[in-house]
C-alpha atoms as a PDB file:
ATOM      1  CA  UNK A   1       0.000   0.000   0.000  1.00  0.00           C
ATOM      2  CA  UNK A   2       1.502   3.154  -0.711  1.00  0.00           C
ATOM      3  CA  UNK A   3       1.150   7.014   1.146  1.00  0.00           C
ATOM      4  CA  UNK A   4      -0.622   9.714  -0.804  1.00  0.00           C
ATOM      5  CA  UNK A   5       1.426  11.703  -3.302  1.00  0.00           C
ATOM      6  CA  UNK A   6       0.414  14.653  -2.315  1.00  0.00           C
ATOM      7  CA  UNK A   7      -0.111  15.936   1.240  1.00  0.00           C
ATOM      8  CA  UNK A   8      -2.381  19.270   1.987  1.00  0.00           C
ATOM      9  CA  UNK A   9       0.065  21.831   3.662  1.00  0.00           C
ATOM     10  CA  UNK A  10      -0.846  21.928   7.198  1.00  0.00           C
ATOM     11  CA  UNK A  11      -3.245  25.259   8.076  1.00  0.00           C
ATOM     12  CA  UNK A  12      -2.150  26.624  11.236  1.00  0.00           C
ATOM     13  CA  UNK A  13      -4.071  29.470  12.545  1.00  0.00           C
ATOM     14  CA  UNK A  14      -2.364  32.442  14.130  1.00  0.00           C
ATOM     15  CA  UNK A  15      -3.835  31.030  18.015  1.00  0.00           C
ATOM     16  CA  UNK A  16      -2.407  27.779  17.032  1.00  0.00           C
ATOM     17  CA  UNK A  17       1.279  29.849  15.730  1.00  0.00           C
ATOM     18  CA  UNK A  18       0.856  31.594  19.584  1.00  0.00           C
ATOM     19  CA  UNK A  19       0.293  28.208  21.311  1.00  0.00           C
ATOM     20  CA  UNK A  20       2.761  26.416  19.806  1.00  0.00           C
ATOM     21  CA  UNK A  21       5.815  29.160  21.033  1.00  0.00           C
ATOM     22  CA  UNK A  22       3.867  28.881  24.439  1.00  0.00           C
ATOM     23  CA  UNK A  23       4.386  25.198  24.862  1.00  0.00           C
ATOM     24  CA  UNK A  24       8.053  24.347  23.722  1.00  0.00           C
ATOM     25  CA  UNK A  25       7.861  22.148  20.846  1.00  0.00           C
ATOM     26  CA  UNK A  26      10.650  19.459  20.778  1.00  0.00           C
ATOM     27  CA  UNK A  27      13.514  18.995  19.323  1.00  0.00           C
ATOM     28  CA  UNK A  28      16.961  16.956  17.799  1.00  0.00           C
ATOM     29  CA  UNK A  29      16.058  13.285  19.174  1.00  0.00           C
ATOM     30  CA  UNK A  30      12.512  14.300  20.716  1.00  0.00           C
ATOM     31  CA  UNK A  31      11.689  16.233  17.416  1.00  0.00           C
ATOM     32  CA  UNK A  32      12.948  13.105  15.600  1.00  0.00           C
ATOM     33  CA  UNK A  33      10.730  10.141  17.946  1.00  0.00           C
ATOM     34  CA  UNK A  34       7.588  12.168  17.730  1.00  0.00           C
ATOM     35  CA  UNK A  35       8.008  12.031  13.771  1.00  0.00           C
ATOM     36  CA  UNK A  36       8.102   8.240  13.275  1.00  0.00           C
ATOM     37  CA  UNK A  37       5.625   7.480  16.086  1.00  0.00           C
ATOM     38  CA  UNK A  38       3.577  10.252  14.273  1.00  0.00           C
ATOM     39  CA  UNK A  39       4.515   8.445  11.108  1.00  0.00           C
ATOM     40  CA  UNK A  40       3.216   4.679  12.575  1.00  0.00           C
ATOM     41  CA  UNK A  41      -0.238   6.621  13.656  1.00  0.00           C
ATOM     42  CA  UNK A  42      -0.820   8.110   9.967  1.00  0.00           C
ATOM     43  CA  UNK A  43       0.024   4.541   8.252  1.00  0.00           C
ATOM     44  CA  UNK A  44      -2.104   3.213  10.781  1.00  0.00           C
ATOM     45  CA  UNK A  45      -5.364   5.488   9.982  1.00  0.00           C
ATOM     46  CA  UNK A  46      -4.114   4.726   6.545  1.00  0.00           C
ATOM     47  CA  UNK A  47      -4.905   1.300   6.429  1.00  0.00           C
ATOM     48  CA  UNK A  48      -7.685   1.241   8.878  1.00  0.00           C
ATOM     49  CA  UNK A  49      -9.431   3.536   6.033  1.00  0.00           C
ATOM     50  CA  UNK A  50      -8.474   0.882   3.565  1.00  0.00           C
ATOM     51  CA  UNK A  51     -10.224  -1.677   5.531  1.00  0.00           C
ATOM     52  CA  UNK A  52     -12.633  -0.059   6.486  1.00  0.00           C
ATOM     53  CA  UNK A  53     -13.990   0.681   3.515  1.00  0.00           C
ATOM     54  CA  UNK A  54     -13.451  -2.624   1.667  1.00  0.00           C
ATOM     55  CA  UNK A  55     -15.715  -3.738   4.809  1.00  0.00           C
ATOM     56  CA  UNK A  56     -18.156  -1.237   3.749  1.00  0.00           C
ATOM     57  CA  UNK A  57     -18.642  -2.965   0.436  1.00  0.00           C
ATOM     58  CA  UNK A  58     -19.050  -5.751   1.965  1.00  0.00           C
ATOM     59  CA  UNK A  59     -21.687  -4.852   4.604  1.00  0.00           C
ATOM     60  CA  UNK A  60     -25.229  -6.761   4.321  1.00  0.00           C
ATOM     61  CA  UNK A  61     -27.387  -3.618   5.210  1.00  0.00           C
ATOM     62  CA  UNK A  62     -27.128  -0.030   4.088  1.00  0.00           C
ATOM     63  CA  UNK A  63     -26.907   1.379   7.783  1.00  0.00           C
ATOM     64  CA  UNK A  64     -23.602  -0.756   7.861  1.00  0.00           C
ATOM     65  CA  UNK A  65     -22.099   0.528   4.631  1.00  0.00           C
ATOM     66  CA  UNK A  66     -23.215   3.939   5.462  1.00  0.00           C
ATOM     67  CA  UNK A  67     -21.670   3.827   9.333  1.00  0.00           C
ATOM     68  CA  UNK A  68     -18.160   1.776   8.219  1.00  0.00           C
ATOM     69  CA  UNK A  69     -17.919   4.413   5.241  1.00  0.00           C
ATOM     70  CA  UNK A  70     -18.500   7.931   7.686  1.00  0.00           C
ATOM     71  CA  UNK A  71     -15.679   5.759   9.866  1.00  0.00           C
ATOM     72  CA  UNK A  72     -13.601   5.114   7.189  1.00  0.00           C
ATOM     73  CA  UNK A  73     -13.795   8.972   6.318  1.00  0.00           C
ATOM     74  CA  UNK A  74     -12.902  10.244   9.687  1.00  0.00           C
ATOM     75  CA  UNK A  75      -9.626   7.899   9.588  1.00  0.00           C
ATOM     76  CA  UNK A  76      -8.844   9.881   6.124  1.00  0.00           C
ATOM     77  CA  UNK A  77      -9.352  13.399   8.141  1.00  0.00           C
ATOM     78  CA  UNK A  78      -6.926  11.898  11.428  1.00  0.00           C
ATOM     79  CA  UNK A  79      -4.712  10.341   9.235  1.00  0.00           C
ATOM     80  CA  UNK A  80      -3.998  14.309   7.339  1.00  0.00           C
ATOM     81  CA  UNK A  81      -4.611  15.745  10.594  1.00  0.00           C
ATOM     82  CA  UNK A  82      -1.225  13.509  11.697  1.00  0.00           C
ATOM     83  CA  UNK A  83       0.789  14.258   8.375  1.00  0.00           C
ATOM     84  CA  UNK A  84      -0.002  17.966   9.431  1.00  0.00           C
ATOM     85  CA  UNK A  85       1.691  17.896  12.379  1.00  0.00           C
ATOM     86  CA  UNK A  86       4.585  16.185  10.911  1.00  0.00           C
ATOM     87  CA  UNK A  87       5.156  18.991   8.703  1.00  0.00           C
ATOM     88  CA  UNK A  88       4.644  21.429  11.368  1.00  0.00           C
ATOM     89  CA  UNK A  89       7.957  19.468  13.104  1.00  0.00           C
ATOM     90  CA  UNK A  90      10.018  20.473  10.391  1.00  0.00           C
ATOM     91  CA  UNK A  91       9.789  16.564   8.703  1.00  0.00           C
ATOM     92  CA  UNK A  92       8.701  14.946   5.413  1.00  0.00           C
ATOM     93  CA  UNK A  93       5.296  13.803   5.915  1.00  0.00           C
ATOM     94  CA  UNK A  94       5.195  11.548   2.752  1.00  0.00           C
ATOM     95  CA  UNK A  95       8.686   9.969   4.084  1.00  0.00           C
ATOM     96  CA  UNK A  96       7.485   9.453   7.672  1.00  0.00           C
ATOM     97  CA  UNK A  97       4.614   7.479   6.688  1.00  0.00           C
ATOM     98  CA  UNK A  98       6.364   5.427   4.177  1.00  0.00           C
ATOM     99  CA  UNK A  99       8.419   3.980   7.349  1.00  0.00           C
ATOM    100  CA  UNK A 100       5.807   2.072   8.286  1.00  0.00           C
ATOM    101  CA  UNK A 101       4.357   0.872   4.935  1.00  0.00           C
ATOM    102  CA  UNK A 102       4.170  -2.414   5.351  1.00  0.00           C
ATOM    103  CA  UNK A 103       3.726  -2.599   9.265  1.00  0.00           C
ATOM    104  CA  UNK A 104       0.385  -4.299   8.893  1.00  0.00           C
ATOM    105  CA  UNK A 105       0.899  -6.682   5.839  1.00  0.00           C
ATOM    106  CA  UNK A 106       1.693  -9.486   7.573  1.00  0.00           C
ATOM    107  CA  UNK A 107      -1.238  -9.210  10.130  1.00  0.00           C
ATOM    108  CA  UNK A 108      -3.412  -8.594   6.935  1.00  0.00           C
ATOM    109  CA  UNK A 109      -2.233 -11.411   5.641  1.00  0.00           C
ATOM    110  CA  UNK A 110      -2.521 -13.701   8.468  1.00  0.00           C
ATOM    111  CA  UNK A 111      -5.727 -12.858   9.319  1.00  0.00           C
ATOM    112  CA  UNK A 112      -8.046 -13.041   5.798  1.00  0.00           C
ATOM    113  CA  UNK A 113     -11.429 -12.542   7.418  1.00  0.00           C
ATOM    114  CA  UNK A 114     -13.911 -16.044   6.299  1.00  0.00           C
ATOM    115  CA  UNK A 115     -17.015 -14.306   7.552  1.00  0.00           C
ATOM    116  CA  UNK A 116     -18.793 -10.660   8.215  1.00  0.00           C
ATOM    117  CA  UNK A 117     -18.567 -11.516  11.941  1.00  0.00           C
ATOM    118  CA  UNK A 118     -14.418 -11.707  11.714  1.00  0.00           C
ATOM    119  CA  UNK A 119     -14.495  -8.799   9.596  1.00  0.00           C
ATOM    120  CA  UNK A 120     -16.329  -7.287  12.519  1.00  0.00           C
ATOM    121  CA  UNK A 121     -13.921  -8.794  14.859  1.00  0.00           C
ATOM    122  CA  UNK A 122     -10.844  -7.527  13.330  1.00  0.00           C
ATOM    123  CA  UNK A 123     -12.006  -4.264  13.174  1.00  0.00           C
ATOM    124  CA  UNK A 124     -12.930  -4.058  17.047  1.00  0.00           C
ATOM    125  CA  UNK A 125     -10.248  -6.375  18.161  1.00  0.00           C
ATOM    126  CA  UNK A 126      -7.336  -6.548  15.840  1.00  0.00           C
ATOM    127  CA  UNK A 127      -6.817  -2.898  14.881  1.00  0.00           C
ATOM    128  CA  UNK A 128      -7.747  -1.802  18.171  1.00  0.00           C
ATOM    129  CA  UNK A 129      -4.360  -3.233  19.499  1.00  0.00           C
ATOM    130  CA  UNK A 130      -2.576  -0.998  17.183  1.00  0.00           C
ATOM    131  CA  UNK A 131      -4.425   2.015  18.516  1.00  0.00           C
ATOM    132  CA  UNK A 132      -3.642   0.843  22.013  1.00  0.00           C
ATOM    133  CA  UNK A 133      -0.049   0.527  21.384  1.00  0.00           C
ATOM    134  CA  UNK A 134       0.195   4.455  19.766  1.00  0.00           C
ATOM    135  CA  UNK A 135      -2.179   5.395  22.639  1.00  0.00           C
ATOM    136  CA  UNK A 136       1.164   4.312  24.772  1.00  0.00           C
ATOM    137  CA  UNK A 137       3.458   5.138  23.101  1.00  0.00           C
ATOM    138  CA  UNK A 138       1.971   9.148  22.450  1.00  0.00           C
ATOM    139  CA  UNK A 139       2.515   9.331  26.369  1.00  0.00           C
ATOM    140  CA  UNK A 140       5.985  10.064  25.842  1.00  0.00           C
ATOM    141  CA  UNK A 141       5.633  13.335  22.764  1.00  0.00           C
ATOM    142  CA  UNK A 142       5.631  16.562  23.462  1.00  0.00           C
ATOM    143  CA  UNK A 143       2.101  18.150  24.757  1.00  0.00           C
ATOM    144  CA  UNK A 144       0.349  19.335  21.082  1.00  0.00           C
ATOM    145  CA  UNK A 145       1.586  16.127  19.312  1.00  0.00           C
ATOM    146  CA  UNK A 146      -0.264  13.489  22.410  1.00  0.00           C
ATOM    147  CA  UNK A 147      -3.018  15.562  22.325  1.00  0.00           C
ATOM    148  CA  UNK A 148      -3.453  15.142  18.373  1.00  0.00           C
ATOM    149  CA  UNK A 149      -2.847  11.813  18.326  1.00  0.00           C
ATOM    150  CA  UNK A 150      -5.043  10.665  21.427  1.00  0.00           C
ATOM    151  CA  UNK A 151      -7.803  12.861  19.466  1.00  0.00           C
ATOM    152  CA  UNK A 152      -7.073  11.104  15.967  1.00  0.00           C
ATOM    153  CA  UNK A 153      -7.034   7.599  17.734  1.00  0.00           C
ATOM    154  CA  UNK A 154     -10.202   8.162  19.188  1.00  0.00           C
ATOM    155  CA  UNK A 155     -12.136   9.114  15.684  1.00  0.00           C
ATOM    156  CA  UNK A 156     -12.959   6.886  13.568  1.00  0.00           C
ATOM    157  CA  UNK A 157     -13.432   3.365  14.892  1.00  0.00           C
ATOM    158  CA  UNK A 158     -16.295   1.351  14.602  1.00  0.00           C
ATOM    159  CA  UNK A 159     -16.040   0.111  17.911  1.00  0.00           C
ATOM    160  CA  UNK A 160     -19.960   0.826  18.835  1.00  0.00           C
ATOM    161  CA  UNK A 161     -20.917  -1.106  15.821  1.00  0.00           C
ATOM    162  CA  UNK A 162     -18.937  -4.025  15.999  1.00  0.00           C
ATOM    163  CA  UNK A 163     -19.547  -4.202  19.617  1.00  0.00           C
ATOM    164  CA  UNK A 164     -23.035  -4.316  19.445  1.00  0.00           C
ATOM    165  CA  UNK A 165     -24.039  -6.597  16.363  1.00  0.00           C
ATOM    166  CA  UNK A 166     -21.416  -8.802  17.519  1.00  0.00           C
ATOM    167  CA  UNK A 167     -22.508  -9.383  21.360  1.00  0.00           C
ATOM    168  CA  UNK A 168     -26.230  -9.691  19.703  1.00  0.00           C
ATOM    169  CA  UNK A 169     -25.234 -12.041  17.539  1.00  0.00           C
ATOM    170  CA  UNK A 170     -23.175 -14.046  19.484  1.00  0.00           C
ATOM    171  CA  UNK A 171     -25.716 -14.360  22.357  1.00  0.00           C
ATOM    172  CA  UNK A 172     -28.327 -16.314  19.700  1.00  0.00           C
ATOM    173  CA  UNK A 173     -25.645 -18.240  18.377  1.00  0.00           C
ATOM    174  CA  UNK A 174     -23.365 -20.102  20.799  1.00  0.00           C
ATOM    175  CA  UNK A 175     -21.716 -22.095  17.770  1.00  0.00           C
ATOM    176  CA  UNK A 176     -20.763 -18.472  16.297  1.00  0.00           C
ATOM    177  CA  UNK A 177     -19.670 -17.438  19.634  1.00  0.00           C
ATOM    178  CA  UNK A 178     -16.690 -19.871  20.312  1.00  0.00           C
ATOM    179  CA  UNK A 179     -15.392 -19.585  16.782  1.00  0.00           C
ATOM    180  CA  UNK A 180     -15.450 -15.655  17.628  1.00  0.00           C
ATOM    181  CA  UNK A 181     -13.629 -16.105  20.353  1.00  0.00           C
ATOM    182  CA  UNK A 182     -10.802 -17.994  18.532  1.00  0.00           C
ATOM    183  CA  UNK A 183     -10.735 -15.987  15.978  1.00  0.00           C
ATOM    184  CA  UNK A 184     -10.132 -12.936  18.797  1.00  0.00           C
ATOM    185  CA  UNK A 185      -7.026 -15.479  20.099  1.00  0.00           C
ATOM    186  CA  UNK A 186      -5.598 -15.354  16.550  1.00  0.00           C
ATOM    187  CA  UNK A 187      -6.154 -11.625  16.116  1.00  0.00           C
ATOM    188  CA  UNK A 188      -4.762 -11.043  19.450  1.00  0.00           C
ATOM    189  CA  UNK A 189      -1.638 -13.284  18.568  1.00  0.00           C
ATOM    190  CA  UNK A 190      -0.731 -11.879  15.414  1.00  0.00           C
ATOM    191  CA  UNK A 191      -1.124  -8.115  16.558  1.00  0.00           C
ATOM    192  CA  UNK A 192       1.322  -8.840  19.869  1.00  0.00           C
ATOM    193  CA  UNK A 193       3.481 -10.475  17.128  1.00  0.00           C
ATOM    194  CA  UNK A 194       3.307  -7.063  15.251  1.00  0.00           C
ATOM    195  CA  UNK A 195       3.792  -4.526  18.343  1.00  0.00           C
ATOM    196  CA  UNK A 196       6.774  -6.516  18.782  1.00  0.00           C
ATOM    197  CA  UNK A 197       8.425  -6.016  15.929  1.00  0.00           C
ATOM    198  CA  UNK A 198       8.376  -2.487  16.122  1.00  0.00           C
ATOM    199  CA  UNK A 199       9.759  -3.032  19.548  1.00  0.00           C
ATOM    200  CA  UNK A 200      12.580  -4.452  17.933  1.00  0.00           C
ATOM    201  CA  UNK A 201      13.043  -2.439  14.884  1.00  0.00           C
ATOM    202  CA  UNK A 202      12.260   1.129  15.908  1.00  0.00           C
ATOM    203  CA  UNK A 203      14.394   2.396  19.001  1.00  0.00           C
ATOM    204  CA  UNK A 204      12.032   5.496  19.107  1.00  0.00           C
ATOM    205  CA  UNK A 205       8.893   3.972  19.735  1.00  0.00           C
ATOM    206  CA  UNK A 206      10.381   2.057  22.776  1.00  0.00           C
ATOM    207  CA  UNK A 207      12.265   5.376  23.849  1.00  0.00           C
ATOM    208  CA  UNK A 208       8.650   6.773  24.161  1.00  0.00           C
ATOM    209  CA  UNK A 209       7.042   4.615  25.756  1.00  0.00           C
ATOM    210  CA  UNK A 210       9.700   4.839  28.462  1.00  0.00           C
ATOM    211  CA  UNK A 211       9.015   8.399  28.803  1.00  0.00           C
ATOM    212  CA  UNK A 212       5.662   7.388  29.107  1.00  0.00           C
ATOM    213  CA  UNK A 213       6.196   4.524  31.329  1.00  0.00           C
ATOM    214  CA  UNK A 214       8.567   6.721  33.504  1.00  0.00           C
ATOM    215  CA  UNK A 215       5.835   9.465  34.090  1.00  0.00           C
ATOM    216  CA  UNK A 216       7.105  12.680  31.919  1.00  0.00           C
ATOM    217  CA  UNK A 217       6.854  13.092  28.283  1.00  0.00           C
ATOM    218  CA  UNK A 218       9.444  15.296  26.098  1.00  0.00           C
ATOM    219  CA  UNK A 219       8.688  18.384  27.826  1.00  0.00           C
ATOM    220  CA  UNK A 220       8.216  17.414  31.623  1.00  0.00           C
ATOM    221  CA  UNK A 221       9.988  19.431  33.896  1.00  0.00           C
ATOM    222  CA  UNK A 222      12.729  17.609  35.292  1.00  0.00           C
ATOM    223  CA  UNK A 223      12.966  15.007  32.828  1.00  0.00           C
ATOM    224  CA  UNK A 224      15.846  12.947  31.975  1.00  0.00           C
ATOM    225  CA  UNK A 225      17.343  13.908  28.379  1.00  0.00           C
ATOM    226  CA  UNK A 226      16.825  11.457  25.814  1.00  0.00           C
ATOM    227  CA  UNK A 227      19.549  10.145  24.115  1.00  0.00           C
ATOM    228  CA  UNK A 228      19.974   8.417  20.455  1.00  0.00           C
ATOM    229  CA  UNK A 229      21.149   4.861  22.049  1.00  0.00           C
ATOM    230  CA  UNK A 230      18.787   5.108  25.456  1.00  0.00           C
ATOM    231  CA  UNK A 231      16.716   1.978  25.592  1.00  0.00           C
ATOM    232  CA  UNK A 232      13.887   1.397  28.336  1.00  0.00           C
ATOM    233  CA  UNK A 233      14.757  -1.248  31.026  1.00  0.00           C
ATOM    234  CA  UNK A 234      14.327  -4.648  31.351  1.00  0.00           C
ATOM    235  CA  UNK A 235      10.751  -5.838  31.507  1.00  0.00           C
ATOM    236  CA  UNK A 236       9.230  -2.641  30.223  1.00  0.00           C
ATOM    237  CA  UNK A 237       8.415  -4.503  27.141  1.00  0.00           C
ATOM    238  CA  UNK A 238       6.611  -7.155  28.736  1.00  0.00           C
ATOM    239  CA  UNK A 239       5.134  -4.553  30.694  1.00  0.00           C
ATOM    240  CA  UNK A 240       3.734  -3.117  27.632  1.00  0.00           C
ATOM    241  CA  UNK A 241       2.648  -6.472  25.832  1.00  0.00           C
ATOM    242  CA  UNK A 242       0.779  -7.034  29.585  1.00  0.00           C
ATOM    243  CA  UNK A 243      -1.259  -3.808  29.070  1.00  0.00           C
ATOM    244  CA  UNK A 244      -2.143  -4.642  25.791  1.00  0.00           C
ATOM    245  CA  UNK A 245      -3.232  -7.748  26.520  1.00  0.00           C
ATOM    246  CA  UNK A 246      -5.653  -7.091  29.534  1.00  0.00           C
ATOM    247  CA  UNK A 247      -7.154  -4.150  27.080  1.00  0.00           C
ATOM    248  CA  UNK A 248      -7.999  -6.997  24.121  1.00  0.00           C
ATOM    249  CA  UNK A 249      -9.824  -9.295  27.560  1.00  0.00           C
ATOM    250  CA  UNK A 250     -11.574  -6.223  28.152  1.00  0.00           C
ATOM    251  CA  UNK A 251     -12.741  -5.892  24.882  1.00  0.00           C
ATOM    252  CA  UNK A 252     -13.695  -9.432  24.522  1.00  0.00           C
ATOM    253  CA  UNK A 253     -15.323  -9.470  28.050  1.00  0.00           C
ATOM    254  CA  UNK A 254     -17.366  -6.429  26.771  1.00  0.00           C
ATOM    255  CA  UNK A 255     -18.509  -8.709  24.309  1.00  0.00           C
ATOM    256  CA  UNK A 256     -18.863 -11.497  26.425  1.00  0.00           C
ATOM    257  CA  UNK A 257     -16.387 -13.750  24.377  1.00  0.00           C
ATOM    258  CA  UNK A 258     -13.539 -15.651  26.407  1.00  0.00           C
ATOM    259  CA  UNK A 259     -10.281 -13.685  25.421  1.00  0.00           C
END
């Protein structure tokens, strides 16, 4: 899948100009981690949008289609919102994004949906990791950049849709309802699989989340500096898989499937 060719220049008002010298915007390393974690977010909406509204088409009622495509839209409006920002930090939006490409291609791959209940599923379950794991992660950036990207991460999902046809039709259909569950298992699996590679692969990601995990962000008062090679500590990895685990059970609790 490829990033747009061309990018709207960010609009920044003259409040937003004032705010920005008024809250220290990062920079060197900082500058540089915000940028590919804001990079990962905008691939992310990216190719929630393309799923979402190849799940559209696929939809047996028109309230579906219509509700996927208006979700589907709003990940289009976060995912330029994000590429903004980028821009705004001095960095190639187009360039950013392309990082993280192919992030998702194996998960896609791995888990074809066989029904419009997994489709369902993956949308609630499976992409929802990936917002977790930004949602982390965007403790550690700089004040304006979080807020953006806990805004963006919140638009957009079809989590009150998915939730609710599935839990109804799950409760008639008890068959349905333990295949669901596996196929959360799998979904869970393969996104923990994914969230670890960019563990691995991207030293910025896991320098923000140990910000995050160590209570200050880039601009906290007091904070430690950041440094190219600094690496979180033992176990804070773990930690993070942990969290992202107990938030999938609570999804599948809300919809009454064993996680």
């Amino acid at each position: 899948m490829t990033a747009d060719a061309a990018v709207p220049a960010p609009q920044t008002s003259a409040a937003q100009q004032a705010a920005d010298a008024g809250t220290g915007a990062p920079d060197g390393t900082e500058a540089a981690d915000a940028v590919e974690l804001l990079g990962l977010v905008a691939q992310v909406a990216h190719t929630e949008f393309v799923r979402l509204a190849a799940d559209s088409q696929a939809a047996p009622s028109i309230e579906q289609r219509l509700a996927l495509s208006r979700c589907a839209a709003e990940c289009v409006q976060g995912r330029d919102r994000v590429l903004g920002r980028i821009a705004e930090l001095g960095a190639d939006p187009v360039a950013a994004m392309a990082r993280h490409e192919h992030v998702l291609d194996d998960f896609d791959a791995r888990t074809a949906p066989g029904s419009w209940w997994e489709r369902l599923l993956t949308a609630y379950v499976g992409y929802g990791v990936a917002d977790d794991f930004c949602r982390l992660a965007a403790e550690g950036l700089d004040e304006r950049s979080r807020t953006l990207v806990l805004e963006v991460l919140g638009a957009g999902s079809p989590a009150e849709l998915a939730a609710a046809e599935l839990d109804a039709a799950s409760a008639q259909d008890t068959v349905l309802a333990a295949r669901l569950a596996l196929w959360g298992r799998r979904l869970v699996g393969e996104s923990l699989s994914v969230v670890q590679r960019l563990l691995a692969q991207r030293p910025a990601l896991e320098r923000l989340l140990h910000a995050a995990r160590s209570g200050h962000g880039t601009e906290s008062a007091g904070a430690e500096p950041t440094t190219t090679n600094a690496r979180p500590r033992a176990g804070e990895s773990a930690a993070v898989l942990g969290e992202l685990t107990a938030e999938h059970t609570r999804r599948m609790n809300r919809l009454r499937l064993t996680a």
